[in-house]
N, C-alpha and C. Protein backbone atom coordinates (compact mmCIF):
# COMPACT_ATOMS: atom_id res chain seq x y z
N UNK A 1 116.51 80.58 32.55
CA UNK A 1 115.39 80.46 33.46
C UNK A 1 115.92 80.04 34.82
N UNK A 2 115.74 80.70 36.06
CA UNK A 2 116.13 80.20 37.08
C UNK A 2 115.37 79.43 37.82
N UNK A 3 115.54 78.59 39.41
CA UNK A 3 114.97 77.98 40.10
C UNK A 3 113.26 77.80 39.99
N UNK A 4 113.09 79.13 40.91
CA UNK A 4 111.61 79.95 41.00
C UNK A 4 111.05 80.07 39.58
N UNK A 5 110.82 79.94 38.86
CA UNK A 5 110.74 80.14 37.18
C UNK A 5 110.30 78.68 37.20
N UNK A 6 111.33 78.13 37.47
CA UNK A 6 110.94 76.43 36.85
C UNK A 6 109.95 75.74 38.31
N UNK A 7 110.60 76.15 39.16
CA UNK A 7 109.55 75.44 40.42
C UNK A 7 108.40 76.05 39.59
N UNK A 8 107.48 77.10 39.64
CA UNK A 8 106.69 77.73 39.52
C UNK A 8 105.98 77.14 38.27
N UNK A 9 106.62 76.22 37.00
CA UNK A 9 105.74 75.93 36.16
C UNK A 9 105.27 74.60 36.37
N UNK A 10 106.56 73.74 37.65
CA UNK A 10 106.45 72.39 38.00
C UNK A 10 104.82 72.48 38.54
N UNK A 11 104.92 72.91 39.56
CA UNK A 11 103.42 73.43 40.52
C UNK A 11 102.35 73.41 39.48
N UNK A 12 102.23 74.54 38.41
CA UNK A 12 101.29 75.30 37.49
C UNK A 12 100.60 73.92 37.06
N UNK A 13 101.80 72.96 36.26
CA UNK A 13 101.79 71.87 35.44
C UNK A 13 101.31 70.44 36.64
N UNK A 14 101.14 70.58 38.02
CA UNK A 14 100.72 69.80 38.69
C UNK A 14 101.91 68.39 38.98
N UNK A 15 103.40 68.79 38.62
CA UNK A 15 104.51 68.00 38.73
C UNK A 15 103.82 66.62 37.42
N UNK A 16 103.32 67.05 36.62
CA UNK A 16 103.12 65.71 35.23
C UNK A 16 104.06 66.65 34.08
N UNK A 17 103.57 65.68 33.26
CA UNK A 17 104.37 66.01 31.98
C UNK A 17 103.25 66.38 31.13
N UNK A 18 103.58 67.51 30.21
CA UNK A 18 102.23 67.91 29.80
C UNK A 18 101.93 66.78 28.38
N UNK A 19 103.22 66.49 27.92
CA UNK A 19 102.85 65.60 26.74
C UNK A 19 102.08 63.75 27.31
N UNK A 20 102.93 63.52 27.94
CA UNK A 20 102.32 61.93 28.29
C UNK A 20 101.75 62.14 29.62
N UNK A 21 101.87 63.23 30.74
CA UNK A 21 100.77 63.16 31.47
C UNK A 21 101.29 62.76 32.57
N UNK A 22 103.01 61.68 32.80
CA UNK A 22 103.08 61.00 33.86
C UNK A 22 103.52 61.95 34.67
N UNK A 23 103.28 61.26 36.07
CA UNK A 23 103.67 62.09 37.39
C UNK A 23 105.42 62.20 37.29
N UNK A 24 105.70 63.88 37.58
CA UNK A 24 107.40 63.59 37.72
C UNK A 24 107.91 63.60 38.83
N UNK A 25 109.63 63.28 38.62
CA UNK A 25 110.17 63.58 39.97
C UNK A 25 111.04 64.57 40.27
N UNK A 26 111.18 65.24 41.55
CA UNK A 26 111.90 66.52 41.46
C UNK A 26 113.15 65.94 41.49
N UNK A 27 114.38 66.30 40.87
CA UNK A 27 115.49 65.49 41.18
C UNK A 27 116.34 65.80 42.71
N UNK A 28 116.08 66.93 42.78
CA UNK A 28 116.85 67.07 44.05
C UNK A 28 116.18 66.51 45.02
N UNK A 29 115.10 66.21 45.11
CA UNK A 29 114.74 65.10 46.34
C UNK A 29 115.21 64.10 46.20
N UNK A 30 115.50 63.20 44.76
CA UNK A 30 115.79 62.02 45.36
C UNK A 30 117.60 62.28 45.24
N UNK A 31 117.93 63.34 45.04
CA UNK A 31 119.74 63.57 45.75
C UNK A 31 119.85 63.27 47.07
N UNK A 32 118.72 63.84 48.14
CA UNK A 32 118.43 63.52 49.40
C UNK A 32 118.14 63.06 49.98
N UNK A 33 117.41 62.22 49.31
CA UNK A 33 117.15 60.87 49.52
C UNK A 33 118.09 60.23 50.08
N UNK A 34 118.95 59.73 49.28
CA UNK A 34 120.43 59.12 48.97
C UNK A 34 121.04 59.25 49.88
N UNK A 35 121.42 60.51 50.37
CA UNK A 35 122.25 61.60 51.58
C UNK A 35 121.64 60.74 52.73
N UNK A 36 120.20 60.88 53.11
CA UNK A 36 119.39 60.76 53.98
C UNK A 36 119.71 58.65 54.66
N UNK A 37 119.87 57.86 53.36
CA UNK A 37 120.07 56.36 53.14
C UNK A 37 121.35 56.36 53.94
N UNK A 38 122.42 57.16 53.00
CA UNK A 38 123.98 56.65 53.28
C UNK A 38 124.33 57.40 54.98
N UNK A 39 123.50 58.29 55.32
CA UNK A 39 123.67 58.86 56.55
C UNK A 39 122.88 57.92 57.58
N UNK A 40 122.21 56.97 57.29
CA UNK A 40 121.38 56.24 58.36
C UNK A 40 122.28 54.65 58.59
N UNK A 41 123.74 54.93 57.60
CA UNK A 41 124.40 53.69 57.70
C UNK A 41 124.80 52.98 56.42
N UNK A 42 123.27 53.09 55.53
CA UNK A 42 123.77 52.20 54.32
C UNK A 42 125.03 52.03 53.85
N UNK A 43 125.61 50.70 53.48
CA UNK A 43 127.01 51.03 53.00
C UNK A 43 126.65 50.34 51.55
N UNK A 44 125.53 49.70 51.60
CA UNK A 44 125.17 48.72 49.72
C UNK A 44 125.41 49.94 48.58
N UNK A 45 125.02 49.71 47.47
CA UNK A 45 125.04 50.20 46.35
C UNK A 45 123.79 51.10 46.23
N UNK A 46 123.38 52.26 45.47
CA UNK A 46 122.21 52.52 45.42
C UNK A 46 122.08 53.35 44.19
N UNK A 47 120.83 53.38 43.50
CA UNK A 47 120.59 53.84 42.19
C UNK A 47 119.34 55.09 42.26
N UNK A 48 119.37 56.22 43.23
CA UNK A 48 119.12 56.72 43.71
C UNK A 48 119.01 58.50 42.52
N UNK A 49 120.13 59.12 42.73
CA UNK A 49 120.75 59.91 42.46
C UNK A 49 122.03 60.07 41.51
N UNK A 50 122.09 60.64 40.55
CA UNK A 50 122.83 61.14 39.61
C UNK A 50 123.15 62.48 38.79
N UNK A 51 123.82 63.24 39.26
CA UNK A 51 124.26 64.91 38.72
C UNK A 51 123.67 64.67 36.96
N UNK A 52 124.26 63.84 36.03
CA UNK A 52 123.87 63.61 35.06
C UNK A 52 122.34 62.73 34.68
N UNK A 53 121.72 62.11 35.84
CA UNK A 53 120.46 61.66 35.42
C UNK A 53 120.93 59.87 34.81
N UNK A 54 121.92 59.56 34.85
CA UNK A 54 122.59 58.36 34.15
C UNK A 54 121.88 57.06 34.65
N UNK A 55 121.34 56.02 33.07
CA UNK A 55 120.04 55.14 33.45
C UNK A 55 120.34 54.61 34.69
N UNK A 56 122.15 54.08 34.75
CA UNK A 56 122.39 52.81 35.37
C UNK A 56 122.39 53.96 37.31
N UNK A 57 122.87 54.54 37.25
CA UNK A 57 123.16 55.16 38.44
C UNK A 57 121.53 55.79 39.07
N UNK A 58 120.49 56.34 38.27
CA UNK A 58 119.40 57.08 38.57
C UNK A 58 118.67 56.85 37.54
N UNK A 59 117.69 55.23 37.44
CA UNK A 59 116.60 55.26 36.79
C UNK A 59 115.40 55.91 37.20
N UNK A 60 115.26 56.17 37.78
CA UNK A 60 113.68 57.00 37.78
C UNK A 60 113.59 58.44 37.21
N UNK A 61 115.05 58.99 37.55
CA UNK A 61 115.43 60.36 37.31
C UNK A 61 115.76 60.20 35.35
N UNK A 62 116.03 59.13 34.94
CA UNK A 62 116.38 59.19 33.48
C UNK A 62 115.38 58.44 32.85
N UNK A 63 114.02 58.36 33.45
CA UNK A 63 112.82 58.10 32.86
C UNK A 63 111.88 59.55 33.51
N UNK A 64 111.59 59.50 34.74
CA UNK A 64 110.49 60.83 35.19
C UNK A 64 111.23 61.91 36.02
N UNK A 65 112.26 62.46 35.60
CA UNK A 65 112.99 63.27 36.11
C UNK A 65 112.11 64.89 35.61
N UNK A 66 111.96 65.51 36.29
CA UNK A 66 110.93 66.67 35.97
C UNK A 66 112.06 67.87 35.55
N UNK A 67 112.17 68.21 34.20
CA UNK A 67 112.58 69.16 33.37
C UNK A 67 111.61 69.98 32.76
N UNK A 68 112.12 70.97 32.31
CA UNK A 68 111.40 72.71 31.85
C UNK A 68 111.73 72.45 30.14
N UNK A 69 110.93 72.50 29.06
CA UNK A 69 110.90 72.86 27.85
C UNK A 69 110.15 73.74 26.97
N UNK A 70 110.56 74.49 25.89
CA UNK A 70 109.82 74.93 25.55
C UNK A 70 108.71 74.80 24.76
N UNK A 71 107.56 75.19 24.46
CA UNK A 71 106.39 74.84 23.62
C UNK A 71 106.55 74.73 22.26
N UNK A 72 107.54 76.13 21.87
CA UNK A 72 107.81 76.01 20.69
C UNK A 72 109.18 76.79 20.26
N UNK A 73 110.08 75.95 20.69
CA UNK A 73 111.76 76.48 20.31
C UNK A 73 111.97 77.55 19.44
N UNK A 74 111.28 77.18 18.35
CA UNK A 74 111.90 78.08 17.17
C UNK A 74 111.72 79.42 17.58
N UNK A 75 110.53 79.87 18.25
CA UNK A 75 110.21 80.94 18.38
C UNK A 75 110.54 81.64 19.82
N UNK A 76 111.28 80.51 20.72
CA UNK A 76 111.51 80.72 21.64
C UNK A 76 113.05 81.40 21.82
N UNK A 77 113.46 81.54 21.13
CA UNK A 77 115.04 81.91 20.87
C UNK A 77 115.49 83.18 21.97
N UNK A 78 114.36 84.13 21.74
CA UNK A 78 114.50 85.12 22.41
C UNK A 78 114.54 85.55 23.80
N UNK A 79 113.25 84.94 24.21
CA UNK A 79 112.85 85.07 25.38
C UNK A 79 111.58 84.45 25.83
N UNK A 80 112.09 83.44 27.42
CA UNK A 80 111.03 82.35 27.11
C UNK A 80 110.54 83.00 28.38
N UNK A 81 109.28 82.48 28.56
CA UNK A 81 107.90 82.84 29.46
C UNK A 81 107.65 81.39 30.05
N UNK A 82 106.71 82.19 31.76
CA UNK A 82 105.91 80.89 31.68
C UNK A 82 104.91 80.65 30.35
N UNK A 83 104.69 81.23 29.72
CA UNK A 83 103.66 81.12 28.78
C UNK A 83 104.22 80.33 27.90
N UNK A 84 105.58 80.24 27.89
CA UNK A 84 106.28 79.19 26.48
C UNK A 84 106.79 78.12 27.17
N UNK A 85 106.75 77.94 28.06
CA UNK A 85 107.26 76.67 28.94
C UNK A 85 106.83 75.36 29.77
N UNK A 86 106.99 74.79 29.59
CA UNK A 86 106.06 73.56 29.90
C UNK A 86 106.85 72.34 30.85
N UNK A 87 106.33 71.68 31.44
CA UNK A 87 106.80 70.51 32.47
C UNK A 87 107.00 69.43 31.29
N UNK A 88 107.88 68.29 31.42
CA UNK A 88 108.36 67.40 30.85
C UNK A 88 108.73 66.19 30.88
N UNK A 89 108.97 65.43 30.80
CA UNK A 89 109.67 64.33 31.46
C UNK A 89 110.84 63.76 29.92
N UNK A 90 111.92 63.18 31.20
CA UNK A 90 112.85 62.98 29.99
C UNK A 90 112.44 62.66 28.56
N UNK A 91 112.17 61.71 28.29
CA UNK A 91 111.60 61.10 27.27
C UNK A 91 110.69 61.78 26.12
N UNK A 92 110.29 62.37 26.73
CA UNK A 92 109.11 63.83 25.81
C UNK A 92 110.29 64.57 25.12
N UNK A 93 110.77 65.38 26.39
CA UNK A 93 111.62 65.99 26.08
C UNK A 93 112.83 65.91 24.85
N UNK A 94 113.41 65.09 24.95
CA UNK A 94 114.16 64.63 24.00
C UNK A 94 113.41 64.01 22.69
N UNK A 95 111.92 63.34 22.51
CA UNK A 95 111.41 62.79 21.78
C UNK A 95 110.58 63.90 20.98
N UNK A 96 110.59 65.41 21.65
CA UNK A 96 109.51 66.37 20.54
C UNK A 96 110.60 66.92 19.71
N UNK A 97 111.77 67.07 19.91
CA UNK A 97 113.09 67.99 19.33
C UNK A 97 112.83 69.20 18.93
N UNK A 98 112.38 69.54 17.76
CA UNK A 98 112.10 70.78 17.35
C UNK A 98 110.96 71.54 17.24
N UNK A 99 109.99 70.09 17.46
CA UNK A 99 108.33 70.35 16.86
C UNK A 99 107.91 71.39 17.95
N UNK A 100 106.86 71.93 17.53
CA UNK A 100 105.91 73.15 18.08
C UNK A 100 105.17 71.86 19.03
N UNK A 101 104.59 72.52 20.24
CA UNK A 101 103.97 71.73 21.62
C UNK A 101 102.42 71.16 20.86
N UNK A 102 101.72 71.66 19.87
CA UNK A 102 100.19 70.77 19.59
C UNK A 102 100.97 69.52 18.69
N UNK A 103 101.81 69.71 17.88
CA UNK A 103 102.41 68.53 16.90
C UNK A 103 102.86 67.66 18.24
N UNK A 104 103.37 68.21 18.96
CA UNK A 104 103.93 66.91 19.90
C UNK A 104 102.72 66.11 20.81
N UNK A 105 102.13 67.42 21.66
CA UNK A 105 100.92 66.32 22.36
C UNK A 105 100.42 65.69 21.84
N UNK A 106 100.19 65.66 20.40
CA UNK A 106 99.37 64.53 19.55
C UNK A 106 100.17 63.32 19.34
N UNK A 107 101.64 63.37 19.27
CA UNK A 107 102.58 62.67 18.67
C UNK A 107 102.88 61.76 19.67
N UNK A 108 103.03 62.71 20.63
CA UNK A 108 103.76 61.93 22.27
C UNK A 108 102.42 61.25 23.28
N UNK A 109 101.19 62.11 22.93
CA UNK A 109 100.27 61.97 24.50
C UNK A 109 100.03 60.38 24.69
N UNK A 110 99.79 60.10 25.58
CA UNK A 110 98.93 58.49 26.40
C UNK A 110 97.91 58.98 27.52
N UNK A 111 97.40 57.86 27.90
CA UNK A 111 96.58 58.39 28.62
C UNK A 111 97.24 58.49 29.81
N UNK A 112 96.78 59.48 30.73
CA UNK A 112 97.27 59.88 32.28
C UNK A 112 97.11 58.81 33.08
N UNK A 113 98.09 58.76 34.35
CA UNK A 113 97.98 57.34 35.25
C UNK A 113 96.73 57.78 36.15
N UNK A 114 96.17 56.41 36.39
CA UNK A 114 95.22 56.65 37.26
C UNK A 114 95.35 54.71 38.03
N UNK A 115 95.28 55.67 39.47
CA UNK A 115 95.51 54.60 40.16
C UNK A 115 93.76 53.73 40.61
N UNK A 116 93.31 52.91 41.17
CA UNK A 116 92.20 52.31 41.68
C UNK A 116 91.74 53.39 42.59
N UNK A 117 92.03 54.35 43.42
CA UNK A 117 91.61 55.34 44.25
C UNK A 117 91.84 56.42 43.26
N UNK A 118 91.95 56.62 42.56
CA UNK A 118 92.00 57.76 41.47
C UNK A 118 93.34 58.52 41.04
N UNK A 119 93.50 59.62 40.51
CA UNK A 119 94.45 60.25 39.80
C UNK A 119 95.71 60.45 40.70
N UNK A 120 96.55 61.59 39.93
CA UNK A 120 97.61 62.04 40.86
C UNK A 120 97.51 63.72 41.16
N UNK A 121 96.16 64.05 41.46
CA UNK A 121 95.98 64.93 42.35
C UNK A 121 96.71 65.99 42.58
N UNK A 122 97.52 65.49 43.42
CA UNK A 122 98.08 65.75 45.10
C UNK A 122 99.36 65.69 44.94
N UNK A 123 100.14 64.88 43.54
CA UNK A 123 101.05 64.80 42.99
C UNK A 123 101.73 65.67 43.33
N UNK A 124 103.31 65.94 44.18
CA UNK A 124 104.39 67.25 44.34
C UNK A 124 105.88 67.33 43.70
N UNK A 125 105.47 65.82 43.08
CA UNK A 125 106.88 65.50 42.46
C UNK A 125 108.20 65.50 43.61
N UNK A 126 107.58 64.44 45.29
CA UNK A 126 108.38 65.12 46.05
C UNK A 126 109.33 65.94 46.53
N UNK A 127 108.96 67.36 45.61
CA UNK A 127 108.76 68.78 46.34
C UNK A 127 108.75 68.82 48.18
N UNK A 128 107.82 68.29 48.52
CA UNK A 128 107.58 68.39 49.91
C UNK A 128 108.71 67.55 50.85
N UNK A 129 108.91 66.87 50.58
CA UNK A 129 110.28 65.76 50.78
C UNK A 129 111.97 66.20 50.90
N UNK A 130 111.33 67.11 49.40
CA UNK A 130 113.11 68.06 49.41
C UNK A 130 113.31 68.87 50.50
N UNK A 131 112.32 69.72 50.37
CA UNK A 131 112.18 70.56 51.48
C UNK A 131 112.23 70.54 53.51
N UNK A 132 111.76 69.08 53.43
CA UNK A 132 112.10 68.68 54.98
C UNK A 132 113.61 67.76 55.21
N UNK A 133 113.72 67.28 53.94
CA UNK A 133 115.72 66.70 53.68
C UNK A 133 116.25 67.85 53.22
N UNK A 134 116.16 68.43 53.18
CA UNK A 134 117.06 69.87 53.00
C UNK A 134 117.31 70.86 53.29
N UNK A 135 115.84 70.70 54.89
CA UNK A 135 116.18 71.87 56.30
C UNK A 135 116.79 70.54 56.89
N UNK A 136 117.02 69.58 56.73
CA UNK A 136 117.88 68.63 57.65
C UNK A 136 119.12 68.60 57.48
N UNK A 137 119.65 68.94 55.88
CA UNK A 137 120.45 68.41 56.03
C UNK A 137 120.94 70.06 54.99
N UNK A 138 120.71 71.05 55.62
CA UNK A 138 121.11 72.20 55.23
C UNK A 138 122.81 72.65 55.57
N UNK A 139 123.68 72.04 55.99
CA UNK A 139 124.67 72.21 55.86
C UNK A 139 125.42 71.70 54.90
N UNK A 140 124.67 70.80 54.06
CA UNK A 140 125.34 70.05 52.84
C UNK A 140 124.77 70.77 51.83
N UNK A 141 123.63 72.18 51.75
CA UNK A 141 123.62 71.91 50.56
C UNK A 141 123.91 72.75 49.77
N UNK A 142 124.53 72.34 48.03
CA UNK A 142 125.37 73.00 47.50
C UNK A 142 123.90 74.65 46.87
N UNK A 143 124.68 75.90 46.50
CA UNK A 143 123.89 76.93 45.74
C UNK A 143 122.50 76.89 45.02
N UNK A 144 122.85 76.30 44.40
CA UNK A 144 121.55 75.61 43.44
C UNK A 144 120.61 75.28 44.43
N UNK A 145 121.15 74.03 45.33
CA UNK A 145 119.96 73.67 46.32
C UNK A 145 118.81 74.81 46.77
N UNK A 146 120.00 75.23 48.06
CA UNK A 146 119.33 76.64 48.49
C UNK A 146 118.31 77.18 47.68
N UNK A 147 118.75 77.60 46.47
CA UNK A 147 118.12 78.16 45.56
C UNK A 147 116.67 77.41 45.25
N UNK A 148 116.92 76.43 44.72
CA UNK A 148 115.15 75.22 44.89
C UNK A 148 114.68 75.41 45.72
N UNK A 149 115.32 75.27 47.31
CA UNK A 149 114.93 75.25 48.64
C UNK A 149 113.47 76.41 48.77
N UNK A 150 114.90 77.59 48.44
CA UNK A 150 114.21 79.19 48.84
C UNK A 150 112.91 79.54 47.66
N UNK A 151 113.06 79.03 46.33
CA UNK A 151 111.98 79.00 45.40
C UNK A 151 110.87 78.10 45.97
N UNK A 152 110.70 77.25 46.51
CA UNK A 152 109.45 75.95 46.70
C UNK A 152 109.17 76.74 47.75
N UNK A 153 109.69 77.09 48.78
CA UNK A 153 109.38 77.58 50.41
C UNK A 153 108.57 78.91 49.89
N UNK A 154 109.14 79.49 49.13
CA UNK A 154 108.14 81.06 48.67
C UNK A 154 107.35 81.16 48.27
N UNK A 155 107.21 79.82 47.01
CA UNK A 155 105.85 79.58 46.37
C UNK A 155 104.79 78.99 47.23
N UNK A 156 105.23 78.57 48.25
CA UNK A 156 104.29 77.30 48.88
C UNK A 156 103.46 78.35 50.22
N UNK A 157 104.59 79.43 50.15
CA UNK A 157 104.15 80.48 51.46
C UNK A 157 102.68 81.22 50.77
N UNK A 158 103.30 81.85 49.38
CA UNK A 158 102.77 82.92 48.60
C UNK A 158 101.35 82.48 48.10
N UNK A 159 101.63 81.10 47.75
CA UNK A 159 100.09 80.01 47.24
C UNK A 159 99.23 79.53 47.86
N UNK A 160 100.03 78.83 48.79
CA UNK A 160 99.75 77.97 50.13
C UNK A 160 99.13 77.11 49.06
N UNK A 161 100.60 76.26 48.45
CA UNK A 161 100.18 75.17 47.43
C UNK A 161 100.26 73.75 47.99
């Protein structure tokens, strides 16, 4: 599944997790984040960003890091769809293993966050964030990036999401 594929179900799925509901995060924003910190001077430590998602280096990303799974593996072997694919968050992810997607929402769901002014809406999984740190800082960024970059910018043209 490439970039556009997975941006495209992040959006669909409203950047939550379809099993527990919480809001995710895109990881490559908070890579840029980081970039954006250590370029304004920071020289401290920061737990920001991690290629591997690793608790101690990138907790938020190894709790609500926004990953692509399928609904139902077994049958997915072949060839997966948006129709077989679903938004995630670590923890789901790794916690449904093999099960088919209704055994898990029952297994995994909680209720959705809701703040005192209400839901998460509007939620982009700062999506929108990557995209203005990453026409900034477009000389750093590696293939893949681009690739997120040019997927979110097309969808967002094509939707006006």
């Amino acid at each position: 599944m490439n970039e556009a594929e997975k941006i495209s179900i992040f959006y669909r799925d409203g950047w939550k997790c379809r099993y527990c509901k919480k809001p995710l995060i895109f990881a490559p924003a908070m890579k840029y984040i980081e970039v954006e910190i250590r370029n304004s001077g920071f020289p401290g430590p920061l737990a920001y960003y991690h290629t591997n998602w690793k608790k101690k280096s990138s907790p938020l990303l190894a709790e609500l890091g926004a990953e692509v799974t399928s609904v139902d593996p077994v049958n997915c072997l072949s060839k997966c769809t948006d129709d077989t694919e679903v938004t995630a968050c670590v923890n789901c992810r790794s916690g449904k293993s093999s099960k088919d997607f209704n055994s898990c929402e029952k297994l995994l769901a909680t209720n959705p966050i809701n703040g005192i002014y209400g839901g998460t809406d509007h939620w982009d999984g700062m999506s929108s964030l990557f995209v203005v740190l990453a026409e900034r800082y477009s000389n750093q960024l590696i293939d893949t990036d681009r690739k997120w970059l040019n997927a979110i910018k097309a969808l967002i043209h094509e939707n006006q999401v």
